[in-house]
N, C-alpha and C. Protein backbone atom coordinates (compact mmCIF):
# COMPACT_ATOMS: atom_id res chain seq x y z
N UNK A 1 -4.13 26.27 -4.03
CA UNK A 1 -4.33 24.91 -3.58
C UNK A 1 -3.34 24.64 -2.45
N UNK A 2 -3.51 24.20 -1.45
CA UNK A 2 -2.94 23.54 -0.14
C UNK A 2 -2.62 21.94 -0.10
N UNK A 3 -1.69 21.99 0.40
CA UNK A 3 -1.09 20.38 0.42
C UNK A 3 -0.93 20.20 2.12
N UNK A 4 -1.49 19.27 2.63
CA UNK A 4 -1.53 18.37 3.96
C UNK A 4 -0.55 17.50 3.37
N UNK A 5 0.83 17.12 3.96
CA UNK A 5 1.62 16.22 4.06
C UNK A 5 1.06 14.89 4.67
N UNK A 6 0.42 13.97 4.56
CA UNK A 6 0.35 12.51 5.12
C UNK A 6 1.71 11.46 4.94
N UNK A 7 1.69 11.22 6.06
CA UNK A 7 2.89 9.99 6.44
C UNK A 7 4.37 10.53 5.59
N UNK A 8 4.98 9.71 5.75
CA UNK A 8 6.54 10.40 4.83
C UNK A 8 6.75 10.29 3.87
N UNK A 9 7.50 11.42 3.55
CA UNK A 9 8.33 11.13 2.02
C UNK A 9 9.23 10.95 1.83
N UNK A 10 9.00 9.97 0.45
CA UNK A 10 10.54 9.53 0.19
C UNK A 10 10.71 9.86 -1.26
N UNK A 11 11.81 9.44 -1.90
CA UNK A 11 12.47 9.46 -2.97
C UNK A 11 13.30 8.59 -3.36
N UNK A 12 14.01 8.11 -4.45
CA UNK A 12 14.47 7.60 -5.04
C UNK A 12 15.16 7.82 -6.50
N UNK A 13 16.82 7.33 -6.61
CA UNK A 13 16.63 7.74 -8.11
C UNK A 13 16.30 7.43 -9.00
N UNK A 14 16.43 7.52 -10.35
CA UNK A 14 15.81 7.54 -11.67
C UNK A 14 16.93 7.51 -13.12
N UNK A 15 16.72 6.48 -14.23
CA UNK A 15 17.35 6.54 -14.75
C UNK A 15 16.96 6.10 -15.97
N UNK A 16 17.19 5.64 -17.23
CA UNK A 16 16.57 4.99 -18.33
C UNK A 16 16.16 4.16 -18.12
N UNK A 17 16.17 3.15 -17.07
CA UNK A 17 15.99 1.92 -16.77
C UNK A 17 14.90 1.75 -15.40
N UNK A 18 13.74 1.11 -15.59
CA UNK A 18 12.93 1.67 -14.37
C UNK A 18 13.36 1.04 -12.74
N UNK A 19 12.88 1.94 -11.88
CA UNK A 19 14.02 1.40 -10.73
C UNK A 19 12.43 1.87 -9.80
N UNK A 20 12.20 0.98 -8.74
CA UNK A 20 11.10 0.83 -7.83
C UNK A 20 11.08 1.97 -6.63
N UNK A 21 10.10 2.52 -5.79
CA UNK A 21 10.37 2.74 -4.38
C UNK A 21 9.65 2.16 -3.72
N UNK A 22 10.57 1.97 -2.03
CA UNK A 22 10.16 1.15 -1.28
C UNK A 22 8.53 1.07 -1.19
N UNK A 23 7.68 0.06 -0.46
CA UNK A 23 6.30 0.29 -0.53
C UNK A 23 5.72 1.25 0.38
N UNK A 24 4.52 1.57 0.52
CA UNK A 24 4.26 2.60 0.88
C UNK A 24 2.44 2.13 1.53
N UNK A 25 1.99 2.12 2.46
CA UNK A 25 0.84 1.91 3.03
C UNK A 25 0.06 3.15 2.59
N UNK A 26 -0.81 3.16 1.52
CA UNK A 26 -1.86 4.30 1.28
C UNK A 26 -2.85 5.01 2.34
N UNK A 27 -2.83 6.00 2.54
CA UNK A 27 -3.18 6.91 3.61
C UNK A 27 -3.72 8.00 3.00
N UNK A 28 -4.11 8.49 1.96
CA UNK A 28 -4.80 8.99 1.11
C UNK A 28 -4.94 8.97 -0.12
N UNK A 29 -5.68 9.74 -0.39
CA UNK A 29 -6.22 9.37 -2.24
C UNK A 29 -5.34 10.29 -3.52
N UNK A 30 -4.05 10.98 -2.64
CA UNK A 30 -3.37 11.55 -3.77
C UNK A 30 -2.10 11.31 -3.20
N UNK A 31 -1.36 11.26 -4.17
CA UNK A 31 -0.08 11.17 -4.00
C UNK A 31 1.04 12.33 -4.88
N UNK A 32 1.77 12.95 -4.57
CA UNK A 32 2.29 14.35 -4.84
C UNK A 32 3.55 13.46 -5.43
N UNK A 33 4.32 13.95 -6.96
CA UNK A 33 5.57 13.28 -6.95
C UNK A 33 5.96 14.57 -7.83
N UNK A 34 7.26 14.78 -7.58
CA UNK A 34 7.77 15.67 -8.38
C UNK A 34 9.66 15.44 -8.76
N UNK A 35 9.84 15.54 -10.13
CA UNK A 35 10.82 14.84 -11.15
C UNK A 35 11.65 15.75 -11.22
N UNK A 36 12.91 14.96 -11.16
CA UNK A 36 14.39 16.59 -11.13
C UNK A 36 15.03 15.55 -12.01
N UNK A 37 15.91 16.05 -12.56
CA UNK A 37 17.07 15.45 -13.56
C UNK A 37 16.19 15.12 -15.13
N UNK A 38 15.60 14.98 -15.33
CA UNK A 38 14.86 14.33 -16.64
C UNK A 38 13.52 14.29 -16.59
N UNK A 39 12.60 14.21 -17.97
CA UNK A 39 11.80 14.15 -18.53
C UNK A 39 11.28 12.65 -17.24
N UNK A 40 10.16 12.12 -16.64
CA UNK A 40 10.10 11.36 -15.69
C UNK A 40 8.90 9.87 -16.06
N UNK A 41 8.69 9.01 -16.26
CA UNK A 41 7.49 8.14 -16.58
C UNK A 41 7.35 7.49 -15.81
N UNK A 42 5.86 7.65 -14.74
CA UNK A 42 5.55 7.08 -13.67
C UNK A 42 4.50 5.74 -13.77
N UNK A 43 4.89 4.77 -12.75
CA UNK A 43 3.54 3.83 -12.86
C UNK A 43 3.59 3.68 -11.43
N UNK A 44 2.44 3.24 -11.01
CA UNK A 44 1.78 2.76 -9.52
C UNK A 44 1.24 1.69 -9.41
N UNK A 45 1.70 0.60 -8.97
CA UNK A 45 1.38 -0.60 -8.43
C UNK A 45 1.69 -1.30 -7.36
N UNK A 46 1.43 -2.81 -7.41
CA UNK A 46 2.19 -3.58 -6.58
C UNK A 46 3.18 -4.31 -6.69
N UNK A 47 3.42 -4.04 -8.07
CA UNK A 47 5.23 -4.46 -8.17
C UNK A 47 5.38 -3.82 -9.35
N UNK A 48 4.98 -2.65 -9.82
CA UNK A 48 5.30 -2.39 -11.09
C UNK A 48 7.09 -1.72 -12.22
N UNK A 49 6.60 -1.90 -13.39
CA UNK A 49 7.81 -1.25 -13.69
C UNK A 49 7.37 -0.58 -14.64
N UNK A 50 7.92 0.77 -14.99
CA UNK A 50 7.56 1.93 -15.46
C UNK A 50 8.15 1.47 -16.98
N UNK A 51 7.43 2.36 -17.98
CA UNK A 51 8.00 1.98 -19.19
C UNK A 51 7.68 3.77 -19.86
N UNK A 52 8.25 4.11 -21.43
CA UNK A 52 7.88 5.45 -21.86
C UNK A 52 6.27 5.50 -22.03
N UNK A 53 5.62 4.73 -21.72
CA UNK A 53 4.61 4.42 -22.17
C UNK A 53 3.32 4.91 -21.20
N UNK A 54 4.09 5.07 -19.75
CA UNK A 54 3.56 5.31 -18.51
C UNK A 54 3.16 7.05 -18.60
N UNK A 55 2.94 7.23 -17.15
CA UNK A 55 2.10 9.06 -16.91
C UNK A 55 3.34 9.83 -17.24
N UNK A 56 3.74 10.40 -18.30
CA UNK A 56 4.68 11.49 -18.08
C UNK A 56 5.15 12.60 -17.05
N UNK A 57 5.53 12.63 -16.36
CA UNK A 57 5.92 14.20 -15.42
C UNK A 57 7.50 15.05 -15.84
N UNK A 58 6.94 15.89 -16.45
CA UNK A 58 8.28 16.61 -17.61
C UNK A 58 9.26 16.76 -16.02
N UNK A 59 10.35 17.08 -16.28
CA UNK A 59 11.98 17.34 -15.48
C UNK A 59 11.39 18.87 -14.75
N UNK A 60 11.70 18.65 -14.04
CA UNK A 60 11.57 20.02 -12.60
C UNK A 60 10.02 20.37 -12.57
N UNK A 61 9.26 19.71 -12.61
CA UNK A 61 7.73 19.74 -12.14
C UNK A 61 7.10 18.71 -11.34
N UNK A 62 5.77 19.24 -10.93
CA UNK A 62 5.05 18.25 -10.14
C UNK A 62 3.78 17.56 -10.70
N UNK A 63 2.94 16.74 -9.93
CA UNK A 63 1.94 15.98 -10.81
C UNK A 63 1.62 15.47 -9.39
N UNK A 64 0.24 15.49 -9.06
CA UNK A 64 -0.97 14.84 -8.02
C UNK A 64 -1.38 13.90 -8.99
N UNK A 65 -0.78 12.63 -8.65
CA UNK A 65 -1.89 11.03 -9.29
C UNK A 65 -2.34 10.81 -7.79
N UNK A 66 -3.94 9.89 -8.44
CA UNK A 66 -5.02 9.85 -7.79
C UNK A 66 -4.62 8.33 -6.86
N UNK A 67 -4.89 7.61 -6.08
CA UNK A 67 -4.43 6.61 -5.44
C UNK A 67 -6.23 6.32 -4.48
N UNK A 68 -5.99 4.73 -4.83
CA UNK A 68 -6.87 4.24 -3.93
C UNK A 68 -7.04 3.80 -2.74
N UNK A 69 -7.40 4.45 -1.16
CA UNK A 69 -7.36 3.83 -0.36
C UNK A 69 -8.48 3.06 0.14
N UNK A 70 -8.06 1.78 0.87
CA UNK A 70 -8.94 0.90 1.48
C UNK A 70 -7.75 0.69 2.85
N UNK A 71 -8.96 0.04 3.87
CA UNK A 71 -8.58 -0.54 5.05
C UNK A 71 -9.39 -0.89 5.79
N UNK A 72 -9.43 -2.11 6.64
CA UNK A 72 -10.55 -2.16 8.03
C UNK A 72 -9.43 -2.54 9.07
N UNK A 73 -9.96 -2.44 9.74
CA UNK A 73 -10.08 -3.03 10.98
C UNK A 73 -10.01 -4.52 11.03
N UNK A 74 -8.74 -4.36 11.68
CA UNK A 74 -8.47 -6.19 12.00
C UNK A 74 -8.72 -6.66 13.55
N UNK A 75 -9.56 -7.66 13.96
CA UNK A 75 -9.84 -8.05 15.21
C UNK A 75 -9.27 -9.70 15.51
N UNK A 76 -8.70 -10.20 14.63
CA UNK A 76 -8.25 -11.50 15.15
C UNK A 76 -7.30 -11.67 13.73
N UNK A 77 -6.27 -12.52 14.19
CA UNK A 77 -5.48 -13.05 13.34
C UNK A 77 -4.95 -14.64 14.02
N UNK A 78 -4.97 -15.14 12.72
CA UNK A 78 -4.61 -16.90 12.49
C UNK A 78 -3.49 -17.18 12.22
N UNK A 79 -2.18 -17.44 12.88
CA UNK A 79 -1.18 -17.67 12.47
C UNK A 79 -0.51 -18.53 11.76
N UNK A 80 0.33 -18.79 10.87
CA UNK A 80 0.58 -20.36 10.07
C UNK A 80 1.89 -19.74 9.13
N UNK A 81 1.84 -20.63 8.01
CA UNK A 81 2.50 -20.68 6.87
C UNK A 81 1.86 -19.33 6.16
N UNK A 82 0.71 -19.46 6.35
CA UNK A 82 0.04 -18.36 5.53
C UNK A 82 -1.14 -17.55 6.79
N UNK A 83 -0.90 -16.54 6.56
CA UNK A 83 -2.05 -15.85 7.81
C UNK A 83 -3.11 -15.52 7.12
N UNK A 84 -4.12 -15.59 8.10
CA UNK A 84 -5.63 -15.45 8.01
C UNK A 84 -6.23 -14.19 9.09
N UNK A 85 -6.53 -13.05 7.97
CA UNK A 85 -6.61 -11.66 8.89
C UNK A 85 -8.30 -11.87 9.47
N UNK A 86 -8.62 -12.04 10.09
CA UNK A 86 -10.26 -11.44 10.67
C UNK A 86 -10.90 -10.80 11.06
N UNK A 87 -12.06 -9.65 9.98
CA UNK A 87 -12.37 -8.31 9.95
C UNK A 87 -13.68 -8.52 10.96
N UNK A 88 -14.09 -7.25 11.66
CA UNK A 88 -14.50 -7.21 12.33
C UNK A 88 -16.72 -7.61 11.13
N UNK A 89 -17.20 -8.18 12.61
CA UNK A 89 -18.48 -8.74 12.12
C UNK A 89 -19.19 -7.45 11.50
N UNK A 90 -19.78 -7.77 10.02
CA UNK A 90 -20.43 -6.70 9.47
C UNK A 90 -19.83 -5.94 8.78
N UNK A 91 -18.74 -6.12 8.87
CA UNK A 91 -17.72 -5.65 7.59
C UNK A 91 -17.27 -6.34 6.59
N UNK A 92 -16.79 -6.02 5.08
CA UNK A 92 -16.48 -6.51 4.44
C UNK A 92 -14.65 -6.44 4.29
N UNK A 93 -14.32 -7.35 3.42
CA UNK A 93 -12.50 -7.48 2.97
C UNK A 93 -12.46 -6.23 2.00
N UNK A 94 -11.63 -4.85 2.19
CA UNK A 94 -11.89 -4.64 1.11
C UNK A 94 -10.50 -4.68 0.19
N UNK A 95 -9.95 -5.59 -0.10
CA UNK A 95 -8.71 -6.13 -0.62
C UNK A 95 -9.46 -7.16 -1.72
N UNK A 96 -8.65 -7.69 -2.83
CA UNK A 96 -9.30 -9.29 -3.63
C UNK A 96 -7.75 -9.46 -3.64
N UNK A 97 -8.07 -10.92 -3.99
CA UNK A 97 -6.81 -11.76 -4.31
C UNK A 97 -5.71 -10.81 -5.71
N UNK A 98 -4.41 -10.99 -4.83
CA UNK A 98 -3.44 -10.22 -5.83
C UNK A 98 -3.16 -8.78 -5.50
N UNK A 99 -3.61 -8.24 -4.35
CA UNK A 99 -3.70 -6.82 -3.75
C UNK A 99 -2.60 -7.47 -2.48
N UNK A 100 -2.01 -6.27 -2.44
CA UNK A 100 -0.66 -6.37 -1.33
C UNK A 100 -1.50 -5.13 -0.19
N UNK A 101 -0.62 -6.06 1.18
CA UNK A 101 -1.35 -5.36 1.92
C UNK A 101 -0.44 -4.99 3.51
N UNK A 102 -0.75 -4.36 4.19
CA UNK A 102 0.96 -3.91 5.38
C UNK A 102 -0.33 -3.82 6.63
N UNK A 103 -0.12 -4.77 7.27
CA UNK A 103 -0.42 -5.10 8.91
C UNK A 103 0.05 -4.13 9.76
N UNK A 104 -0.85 -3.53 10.83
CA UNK A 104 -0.20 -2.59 11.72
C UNK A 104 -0.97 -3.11 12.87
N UNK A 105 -0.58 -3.88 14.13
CA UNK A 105 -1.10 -3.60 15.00
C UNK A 105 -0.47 -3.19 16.24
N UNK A 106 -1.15 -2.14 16.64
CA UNK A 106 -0.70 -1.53 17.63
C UNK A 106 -0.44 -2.01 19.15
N UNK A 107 0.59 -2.34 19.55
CA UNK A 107 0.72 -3.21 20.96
C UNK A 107 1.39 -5.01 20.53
N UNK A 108 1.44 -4.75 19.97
CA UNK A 108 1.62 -6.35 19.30
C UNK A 108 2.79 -6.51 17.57
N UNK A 109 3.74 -5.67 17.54
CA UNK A 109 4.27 -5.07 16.58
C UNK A 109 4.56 -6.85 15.74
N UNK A 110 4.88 -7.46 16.63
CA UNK A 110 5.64 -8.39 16.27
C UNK A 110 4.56 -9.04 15.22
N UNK A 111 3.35 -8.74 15.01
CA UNK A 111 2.11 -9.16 14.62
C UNK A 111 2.33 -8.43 12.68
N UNK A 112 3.16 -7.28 13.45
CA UNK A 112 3.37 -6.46 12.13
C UNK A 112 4.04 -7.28 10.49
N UNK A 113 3.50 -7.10 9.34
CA UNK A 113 4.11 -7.39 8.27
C UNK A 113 3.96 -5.98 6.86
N UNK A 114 4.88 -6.02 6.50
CA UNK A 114 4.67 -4.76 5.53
C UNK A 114 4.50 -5.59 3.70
N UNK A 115 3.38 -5.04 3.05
CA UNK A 115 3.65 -5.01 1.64
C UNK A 115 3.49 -7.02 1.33
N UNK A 116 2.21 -7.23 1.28
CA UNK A 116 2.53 -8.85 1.26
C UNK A 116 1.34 -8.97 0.43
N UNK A 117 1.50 -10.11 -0.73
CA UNK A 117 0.46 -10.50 -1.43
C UNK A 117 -1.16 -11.38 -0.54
N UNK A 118 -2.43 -10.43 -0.42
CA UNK A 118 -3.77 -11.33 -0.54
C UNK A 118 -3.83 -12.30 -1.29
N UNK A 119 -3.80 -13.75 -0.37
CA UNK A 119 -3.95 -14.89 -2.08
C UNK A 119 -5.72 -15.61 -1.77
N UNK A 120 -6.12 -15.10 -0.70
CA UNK A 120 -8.25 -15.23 -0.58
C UNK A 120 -8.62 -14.67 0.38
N UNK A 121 -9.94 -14.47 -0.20
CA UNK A 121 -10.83 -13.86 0.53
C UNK A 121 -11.92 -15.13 0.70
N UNK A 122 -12.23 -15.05 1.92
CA UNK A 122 -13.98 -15.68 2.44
C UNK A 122 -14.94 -15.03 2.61
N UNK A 123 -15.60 -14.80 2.12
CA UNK A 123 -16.47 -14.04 2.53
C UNK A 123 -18.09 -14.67 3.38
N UNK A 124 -17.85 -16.16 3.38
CA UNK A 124 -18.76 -17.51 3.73
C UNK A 124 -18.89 -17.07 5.22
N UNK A 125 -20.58 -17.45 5.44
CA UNK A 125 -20.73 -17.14 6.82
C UNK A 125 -21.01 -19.18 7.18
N UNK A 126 -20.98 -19.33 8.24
CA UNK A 126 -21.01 -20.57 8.62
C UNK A 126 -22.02 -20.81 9.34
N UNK A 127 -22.66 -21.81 9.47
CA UNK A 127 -24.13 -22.59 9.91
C UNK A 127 -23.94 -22.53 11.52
N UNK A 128 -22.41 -22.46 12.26
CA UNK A 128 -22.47 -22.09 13.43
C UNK A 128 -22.60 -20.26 14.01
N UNK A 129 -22.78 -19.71 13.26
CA UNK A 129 -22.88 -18.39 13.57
C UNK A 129 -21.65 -17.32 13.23
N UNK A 130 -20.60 -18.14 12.66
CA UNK A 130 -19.43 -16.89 12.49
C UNK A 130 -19.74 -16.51 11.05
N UNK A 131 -19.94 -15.24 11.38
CA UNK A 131 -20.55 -14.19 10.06
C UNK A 131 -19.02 -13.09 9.96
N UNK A 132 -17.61 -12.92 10.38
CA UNK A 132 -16.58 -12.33 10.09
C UNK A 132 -16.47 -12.82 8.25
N UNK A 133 -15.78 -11.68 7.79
CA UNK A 133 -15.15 -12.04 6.61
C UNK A 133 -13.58 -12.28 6.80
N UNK A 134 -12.77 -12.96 6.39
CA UNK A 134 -11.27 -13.04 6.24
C UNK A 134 -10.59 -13.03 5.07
N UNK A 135 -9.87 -12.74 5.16
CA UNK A 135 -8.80 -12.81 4.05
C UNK A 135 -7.50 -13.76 4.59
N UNK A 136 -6.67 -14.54 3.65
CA UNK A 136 -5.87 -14.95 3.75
C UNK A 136 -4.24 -14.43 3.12
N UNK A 137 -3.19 -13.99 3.78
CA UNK A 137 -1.93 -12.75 3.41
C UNK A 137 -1.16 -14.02 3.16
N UNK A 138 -0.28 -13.92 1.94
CA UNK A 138 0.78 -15.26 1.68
C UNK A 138 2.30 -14.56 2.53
N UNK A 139 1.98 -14.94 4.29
CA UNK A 139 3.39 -13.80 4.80
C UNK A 139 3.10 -14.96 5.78
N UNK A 140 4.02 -15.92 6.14
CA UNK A 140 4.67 -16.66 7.32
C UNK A 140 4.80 -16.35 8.77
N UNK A 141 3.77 -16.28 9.50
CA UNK A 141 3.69 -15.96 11.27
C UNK A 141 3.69 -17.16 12.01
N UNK A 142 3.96 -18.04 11.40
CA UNK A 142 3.97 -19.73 12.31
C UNK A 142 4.67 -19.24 13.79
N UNK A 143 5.87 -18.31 14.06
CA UNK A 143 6.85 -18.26 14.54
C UNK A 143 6.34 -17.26 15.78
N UNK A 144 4.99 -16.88 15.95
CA UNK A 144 4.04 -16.05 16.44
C UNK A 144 3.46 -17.06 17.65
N UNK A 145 3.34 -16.70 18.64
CA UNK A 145 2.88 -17.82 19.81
C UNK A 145 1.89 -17.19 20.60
N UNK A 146 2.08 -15.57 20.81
CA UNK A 146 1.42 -14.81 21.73
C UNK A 146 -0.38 -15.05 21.36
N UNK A 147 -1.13 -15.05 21.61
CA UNK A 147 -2.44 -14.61 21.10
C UNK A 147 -2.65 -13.66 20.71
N UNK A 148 -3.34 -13.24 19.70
CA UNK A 148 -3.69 -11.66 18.87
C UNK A 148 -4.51 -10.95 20.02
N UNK A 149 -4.31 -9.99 20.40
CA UNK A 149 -5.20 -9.10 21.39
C UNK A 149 -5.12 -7.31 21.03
N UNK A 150 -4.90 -7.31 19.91
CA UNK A 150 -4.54 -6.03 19.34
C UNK A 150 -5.94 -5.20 19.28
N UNK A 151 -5.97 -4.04 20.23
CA UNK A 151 -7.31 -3.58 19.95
C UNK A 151 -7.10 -2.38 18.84
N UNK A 152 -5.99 -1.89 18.67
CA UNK A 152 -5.97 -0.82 17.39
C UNK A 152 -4.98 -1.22 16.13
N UNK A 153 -5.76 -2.85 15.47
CA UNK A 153 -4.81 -3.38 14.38
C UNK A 153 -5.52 -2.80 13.08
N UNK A 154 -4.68 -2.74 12.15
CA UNK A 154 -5.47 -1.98 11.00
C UNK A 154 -5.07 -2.76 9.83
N UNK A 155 -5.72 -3.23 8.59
CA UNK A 155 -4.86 -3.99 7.52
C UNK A 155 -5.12 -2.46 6.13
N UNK A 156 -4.40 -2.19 5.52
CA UNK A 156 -4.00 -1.24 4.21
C UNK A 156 -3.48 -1.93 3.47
N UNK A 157 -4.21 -1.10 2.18
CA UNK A 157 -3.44 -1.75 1.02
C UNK A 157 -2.21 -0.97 0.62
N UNK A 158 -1.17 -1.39 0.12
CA UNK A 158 0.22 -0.46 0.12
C UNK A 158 0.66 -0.90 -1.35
N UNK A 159 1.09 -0.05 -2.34
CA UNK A 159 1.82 0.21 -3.22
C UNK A 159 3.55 0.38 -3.60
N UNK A 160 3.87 0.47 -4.76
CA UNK A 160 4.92 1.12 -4.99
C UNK A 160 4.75 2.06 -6.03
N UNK A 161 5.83 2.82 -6.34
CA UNK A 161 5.70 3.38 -7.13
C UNK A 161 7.04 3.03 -8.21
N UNK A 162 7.13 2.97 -9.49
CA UNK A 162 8.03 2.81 -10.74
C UNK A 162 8.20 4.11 -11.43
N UNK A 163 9.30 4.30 -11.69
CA UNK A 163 9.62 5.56 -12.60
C UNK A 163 10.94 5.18 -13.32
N UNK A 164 11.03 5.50 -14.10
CA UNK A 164 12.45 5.48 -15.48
C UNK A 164 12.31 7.33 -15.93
N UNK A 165 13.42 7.86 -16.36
CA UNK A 165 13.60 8.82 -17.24
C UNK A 165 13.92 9.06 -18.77
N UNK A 166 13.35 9.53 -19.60
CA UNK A 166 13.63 9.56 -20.97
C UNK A 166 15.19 9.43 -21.42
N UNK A 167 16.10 10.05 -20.55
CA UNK A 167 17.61 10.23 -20.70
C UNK A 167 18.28 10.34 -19.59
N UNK A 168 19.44 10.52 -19.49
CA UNK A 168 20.01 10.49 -18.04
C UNK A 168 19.33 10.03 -16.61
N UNK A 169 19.63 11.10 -15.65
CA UNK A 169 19.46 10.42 -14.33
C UNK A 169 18.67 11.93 -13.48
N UNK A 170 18.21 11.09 -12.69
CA UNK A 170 17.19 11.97 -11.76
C UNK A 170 16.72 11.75 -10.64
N UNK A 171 15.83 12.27 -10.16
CA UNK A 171 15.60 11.80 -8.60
C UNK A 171 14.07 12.19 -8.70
N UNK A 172 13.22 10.92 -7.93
CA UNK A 172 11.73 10.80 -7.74
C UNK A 172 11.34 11.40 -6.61
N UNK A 173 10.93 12.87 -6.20
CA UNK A 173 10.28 12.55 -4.72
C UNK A 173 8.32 12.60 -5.12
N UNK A 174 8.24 11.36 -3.65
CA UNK A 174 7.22 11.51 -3.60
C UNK A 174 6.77 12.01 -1.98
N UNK A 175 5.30 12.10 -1.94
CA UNK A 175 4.75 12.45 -1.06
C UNK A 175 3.30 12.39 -0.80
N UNK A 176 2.42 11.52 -0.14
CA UNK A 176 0.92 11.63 0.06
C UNK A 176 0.16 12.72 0.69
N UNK A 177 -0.44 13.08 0.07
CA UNK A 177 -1.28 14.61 0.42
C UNK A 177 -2.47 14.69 0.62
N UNK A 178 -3.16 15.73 1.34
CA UNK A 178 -4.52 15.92 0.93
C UNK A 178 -4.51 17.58 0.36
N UNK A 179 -5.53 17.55 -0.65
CA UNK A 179 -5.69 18.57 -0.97
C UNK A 179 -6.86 19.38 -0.65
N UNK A 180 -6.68 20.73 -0.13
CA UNK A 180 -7.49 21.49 -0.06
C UNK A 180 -7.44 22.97 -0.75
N UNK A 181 -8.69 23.57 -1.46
CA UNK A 181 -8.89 24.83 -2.18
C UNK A 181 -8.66 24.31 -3.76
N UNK A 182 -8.58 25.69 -4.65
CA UNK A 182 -8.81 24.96 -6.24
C UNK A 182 -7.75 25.00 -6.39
N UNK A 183 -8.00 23.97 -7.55
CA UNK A 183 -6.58 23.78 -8.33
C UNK A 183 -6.23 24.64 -9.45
């Protein structure tokens, strides 16, 4: 089996007590983590915390968990208290309320936000002809003046990952992969 490295890896340590890593914009559908110092119990969310109860990964091994990606294409954004992303016509949101999500647009960084709670989706087309879907991100751009003109903006949904160890202390690395050949 072959591992394609996607985007970076990081790590973090580990201890009886579950301790977070930073978030992470999903970029494929597996994620590679492998456990040093202790027996390892993983969870994956958007704010989660790991308990013994979670995926086991025994001390000095590895484990591919499966991860969901989504993303479109962002063509306009609404600035405010709360931003309003706008997907291109004919596409759908594919985020729901309570999904965290990391803004990238290219040329326009300042546009950028990482890891922020979806609190709606519209999916309502209007009697004047705007058939876009939007979503609304609970992340503060009032402070934004330029006009959105981003032609390569992208919205992802982004995670963390939680891990604790059965005993002592350890270290989490992870890494997003693709896999190719058998396992």
């Amino acid at each position: 089996m072959a591992h394609r490295p996607v985007g970076l890896g990081t790590s973090f340590a580990t201890s009886s007590t579950s301790a977070q890593s930073t978030s992470f914009s999903v970029q494929s559908n597996v994620l590679r983590v492998v456990a040093t110092g202790g027996n390892t119990f993983v969870a994956i969310g958007t704010n989660p915390t790991a308990t013994t109860g979670d995926y086991l990964v025994p001390s000095g091994t590895s484990a591919t968990l499966a991860l969901t990606k989504a993303s479109n294409r962002v063509v306009g954004v609404t600035t405010g208290t709360t931003t309003t992303i706008i997907f291109a016509e004919g596409t759908q949101c594919p985020f729901g309320v309570g999904d965290y999500v990391t803004l990238t647009a290219n040329g326009q960084s300042y546009y950028d936000f990482t890891h922020q709670p979806v609190i709606s989706v519209d999916t309502s087309s209007g009697y004047d002809g705007y058939h876009q879907t939007r979503c609304s991100i609970d992340t503060n751009t009032s402070g934004i003046l330029t006009a959105f003109s981003s032609v390569n903006a992208t919205l992802t949904n982004s995670l963390k990952v939680a891990a604790r160890t059965d005993t002592g202390t350890g270290v989490l690395y992870l890494q997003q992969v693709q896999i190719s050949g058998q396992a």
